[in-house]
Protein backbone atom coordinates (compact mmCIF):
# COMPACT_ATOMS: atom_id res chain seq x y z
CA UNK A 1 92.96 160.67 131.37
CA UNK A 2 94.63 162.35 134.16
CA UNK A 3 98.72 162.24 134.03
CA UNK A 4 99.18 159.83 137.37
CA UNK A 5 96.34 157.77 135.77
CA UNK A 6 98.22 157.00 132.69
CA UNK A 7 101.49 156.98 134.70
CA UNK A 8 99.70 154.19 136.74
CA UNK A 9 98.35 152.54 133.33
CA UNK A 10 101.30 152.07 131.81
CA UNK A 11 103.48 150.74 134.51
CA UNK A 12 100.42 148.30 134.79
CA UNK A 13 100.95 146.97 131.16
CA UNK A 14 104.18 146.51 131.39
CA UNK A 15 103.98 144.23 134.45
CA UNK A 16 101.16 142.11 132.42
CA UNK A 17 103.56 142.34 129.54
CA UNK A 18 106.51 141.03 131.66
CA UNK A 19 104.17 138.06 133.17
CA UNK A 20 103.38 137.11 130.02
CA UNK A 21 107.01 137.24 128.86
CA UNK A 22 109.02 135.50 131.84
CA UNK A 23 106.01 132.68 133.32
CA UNK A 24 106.98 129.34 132.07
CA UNK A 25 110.53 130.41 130.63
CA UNK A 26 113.57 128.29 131.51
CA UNK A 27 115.90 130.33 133.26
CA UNK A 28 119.25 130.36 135.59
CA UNK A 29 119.76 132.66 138.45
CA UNK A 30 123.43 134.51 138.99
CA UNK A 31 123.50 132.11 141.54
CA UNK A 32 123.24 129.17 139.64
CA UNK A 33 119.70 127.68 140.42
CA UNK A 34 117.95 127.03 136.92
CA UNK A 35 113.97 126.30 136.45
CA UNK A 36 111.32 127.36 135.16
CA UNK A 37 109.91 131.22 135.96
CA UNK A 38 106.58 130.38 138.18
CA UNK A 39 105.17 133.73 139.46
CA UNK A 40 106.47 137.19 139.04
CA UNK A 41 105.47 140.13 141.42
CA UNK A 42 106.22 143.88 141.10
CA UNK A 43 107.83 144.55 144.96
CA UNK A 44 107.48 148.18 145.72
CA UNK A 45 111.09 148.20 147.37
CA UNK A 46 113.06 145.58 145.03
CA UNK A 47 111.09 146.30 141.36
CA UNK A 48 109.84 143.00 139.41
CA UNK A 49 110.37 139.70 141.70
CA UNK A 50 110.34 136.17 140.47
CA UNK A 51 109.63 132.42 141.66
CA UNK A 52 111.52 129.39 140.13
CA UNK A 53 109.99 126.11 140.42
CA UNK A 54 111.13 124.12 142.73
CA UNK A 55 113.20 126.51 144.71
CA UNK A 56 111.83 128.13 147.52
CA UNK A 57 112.22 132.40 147.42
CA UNK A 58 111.81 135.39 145.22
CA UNK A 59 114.90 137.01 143.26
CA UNK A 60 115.04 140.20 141.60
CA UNK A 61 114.41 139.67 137.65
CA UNK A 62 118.27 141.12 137.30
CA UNK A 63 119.72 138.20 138.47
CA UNK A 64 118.35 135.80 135.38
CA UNK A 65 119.85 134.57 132.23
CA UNK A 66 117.65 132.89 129.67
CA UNK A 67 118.40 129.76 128.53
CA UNK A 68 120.62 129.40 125.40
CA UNK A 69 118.74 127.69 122.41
């Protein structure tokens, strides 16, 4: 497989891999909204993106903590 091919490959599995990882977690954003992870998108300018429930926007993944158990 061609370098850029793989390059593209992998960053692809790691976004499924981060889906799969954050959608449905309970989580609360630096600025203190808390829900649950709806949607994540990879934003070419910002990196990985993601949706709370019930709060309209998309924040950058670095602004989450996970929820204590």
């Amino acid at each position: 497989m061609p370098p850029v091919k793989l390059r593209a490959s992998t960053i692809l599995n790691e976004y499924g891999k981060a889906q799969s990882e954050l959608i449905g977690k309970t989580v609360v954003l630096t600025d203190g909204k808390a829900g649950t992870v709806e949607n994540v998108w990879l934003d070419e300018l910002h990196g990985l993106r993601i949706s709370i429930k019930g709060h309209d926007g998309r924040w950058p993944v670095s602004t989450i903590k996970f929820k204590e158990n």
